[in-house]
C-alpha atoms as a PDB file:
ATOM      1  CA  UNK A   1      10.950  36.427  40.588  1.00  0.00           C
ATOM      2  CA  UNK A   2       7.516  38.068  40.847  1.00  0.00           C
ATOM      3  CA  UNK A   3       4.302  35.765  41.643  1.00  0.00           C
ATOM      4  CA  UNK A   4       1.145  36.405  40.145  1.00  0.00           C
ATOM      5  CA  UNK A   5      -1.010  33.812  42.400  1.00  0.00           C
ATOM      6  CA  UNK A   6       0.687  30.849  44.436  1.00  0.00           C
ATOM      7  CA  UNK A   7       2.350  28.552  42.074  1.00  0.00           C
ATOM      8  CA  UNK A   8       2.419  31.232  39.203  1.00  0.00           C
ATOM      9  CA  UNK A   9       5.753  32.871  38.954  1.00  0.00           C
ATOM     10  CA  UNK A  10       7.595  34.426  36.152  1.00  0.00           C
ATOM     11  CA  UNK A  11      11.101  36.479  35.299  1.00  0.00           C
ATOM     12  CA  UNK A  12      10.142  37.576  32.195  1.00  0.00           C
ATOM     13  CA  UNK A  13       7.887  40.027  30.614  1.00  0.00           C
ATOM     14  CA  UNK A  14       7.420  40.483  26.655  1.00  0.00           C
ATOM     15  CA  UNK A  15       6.388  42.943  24.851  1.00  0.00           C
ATOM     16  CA  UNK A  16       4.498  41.750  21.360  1.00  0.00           C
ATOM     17  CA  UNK A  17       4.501  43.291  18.156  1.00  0.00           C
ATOM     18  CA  UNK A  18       2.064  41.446  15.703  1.00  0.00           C
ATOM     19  CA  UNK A  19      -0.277  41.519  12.531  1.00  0.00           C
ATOM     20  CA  UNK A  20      -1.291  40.288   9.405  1.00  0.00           C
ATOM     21  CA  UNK A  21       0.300  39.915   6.094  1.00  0.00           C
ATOM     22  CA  UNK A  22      -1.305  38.908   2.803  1.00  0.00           C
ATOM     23  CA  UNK A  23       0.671  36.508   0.186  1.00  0.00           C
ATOM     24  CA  UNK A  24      -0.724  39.629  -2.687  1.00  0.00           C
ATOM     25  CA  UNK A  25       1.970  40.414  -4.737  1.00  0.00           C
ATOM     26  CA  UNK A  26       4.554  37.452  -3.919  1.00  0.00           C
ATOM     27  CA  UNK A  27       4.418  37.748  -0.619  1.00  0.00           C
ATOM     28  CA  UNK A  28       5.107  41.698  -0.450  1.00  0.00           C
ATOM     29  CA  UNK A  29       3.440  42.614   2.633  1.00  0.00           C
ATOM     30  CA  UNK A  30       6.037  40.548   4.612  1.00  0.00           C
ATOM     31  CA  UNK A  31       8.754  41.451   2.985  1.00  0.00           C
ATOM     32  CA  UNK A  32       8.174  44.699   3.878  1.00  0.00           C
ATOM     33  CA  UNK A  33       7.347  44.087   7.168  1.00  0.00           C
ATOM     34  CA  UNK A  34      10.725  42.470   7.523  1.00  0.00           C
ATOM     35  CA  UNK A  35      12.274  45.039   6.407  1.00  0.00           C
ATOM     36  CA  UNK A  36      10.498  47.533   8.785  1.00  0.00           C
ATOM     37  CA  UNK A  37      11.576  45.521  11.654  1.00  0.00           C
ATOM     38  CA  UNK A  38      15.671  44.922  10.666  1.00  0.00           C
ATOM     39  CA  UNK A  39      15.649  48.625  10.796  1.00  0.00           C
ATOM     40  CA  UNK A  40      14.391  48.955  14.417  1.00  0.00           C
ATOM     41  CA  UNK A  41      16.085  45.496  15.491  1.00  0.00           C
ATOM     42  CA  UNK A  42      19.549  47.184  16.620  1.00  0.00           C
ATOM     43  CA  UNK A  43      17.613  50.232  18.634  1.00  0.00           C
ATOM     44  CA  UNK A  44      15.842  46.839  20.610  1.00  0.00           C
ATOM     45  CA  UNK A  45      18.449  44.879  21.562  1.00  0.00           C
ATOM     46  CA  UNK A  46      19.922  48.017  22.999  1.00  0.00           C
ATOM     47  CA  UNK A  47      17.242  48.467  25.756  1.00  0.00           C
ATOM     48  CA  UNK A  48      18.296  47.455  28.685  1.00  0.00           C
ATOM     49  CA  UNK A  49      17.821  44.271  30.254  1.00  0.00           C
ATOM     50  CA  UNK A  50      16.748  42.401  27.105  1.00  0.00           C
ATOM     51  CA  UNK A  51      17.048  39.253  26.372  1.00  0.00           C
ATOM     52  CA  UNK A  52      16.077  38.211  23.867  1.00  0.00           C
ATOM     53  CA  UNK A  53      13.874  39.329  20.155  1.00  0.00           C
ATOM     54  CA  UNK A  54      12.172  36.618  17.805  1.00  0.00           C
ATOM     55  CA  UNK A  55      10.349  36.675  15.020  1.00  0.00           C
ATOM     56  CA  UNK A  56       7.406  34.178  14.298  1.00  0.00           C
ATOM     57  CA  UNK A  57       5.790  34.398  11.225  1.00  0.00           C
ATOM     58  CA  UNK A  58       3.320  31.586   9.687  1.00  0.00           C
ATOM     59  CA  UNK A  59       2.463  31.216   6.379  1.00  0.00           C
ATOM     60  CA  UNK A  60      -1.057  29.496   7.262  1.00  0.00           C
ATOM     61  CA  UNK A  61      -2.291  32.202   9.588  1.00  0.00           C
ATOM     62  CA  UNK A  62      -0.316  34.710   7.974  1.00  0.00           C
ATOM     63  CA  UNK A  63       1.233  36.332  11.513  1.00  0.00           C
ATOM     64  CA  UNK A  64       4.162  38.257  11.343  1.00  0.00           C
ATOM     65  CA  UNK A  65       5.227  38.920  15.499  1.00  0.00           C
ATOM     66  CA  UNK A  66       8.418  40.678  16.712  1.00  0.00           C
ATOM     67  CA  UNK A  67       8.681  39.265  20.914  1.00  0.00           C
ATOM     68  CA  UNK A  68      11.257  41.110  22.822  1.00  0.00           C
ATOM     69  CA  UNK A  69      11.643  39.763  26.175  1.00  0.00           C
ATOM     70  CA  UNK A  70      12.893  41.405  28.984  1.00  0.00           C
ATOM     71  CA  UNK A  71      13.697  40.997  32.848  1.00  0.00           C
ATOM     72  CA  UNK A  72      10.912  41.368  35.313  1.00  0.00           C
ATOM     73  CA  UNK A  73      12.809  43.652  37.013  1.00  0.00           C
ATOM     74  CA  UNK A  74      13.944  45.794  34.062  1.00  0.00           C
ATOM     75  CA  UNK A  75      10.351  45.627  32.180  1.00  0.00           C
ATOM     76  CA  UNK A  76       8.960  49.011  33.962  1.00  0.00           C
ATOM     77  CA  UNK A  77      11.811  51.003  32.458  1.00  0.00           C
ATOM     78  CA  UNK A  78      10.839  50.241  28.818  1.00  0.00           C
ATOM     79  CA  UNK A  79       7.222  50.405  29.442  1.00  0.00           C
ATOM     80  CA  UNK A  80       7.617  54.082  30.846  1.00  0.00           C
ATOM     81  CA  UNK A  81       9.901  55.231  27.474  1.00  0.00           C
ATOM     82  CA  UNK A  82       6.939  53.838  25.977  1.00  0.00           C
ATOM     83  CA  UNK A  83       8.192  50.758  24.674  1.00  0.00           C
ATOM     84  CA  UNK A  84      10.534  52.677  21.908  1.00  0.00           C
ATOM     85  CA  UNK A  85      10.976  52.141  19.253  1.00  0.00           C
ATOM     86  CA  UNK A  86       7.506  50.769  19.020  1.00  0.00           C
ATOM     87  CA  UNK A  87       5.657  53.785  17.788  1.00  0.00           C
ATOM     88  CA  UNK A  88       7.862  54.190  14.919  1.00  0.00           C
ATOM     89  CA  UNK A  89       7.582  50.353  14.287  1.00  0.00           C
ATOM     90  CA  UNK A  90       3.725  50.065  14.167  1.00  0.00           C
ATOM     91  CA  UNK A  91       3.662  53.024  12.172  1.00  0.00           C
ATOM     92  CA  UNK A  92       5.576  51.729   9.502  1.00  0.00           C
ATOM     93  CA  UNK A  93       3.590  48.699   9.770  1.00  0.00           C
ATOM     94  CA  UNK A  94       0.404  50.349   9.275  1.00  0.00           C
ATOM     95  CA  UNK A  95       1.359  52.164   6.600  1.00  0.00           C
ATOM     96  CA  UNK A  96       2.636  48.764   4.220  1.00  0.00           C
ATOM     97  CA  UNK A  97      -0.077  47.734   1.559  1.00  0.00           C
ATOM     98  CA  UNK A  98      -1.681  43.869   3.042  1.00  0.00           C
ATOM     99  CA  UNK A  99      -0.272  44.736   6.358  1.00  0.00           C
ATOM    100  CA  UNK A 100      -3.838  44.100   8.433  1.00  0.00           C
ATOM    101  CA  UNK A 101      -4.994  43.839  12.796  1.00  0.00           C
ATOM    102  CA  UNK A 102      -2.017  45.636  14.128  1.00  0.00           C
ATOM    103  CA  UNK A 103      -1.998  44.867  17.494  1.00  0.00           C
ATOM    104  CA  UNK A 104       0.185  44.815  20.621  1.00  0.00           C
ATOM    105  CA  UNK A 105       0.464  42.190  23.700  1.00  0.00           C
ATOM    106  CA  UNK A 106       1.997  42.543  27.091  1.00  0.00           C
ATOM    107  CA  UNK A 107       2.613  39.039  29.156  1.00  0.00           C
ATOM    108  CA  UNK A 108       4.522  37.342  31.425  1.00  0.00           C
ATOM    109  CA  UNK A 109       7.149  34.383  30.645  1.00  0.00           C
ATOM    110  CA  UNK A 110       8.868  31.198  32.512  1.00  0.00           C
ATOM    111  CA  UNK A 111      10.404  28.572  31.397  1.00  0.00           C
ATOM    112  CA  UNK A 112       9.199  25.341  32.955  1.00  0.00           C
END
């Protein structure tokens, strides 16, 4: 358990994947996007000392984020292999017609 200020502790650090999909062409954009991330999904779970990965996706905001949560303890590793497969992940991302604000987010987790 790390602590981050007295009374703030956490176990878990995730790693966020997110951006923004447009309903254009039934919904194509996040189908593809989808897609893009089954084909990565296997590589994820392999890193050690995950988890768990989710997908949110709402259809009012239109976000489409991949969270992959890891031990606090085992977070360091990923980050220095540069969070693979991420690279190839946004990349893929980027390059899908009404894909939009690619973005990443690091931060802590606990359940209460």
């Amino acid at each position: 358990m790390v602590t981050i200020a007295e009374g703030v502790d956490f176990d878990t650090i995730a790693r966020e994947w997110r951006c923004k999909w447009s309903g254009d062409n039934d919904k194509a954009s996040l189908v593809a996007a989808q897609k893009a991330m089954t084909a990565v999904l296997a590589d994820v779970k392999k890193v050690d000392g995950v988890k768990e990965v989710q997908r949110v996706v709402c259809g009012g905001c239109l976000d489409f984020k991949v969270i992959t949560s890891l031990s606090a303890d085992t977070f360091g590793a990923w980050e220095a292999a540069e969070f693979g497969p991420e690279k190839k992940f946004l990349a893929e991302l980027e390059g899908i017609d009404g894909i939009s604000t690619v973005e990443t987010q690091t931060y802590t987790l606990m359940k209460m």
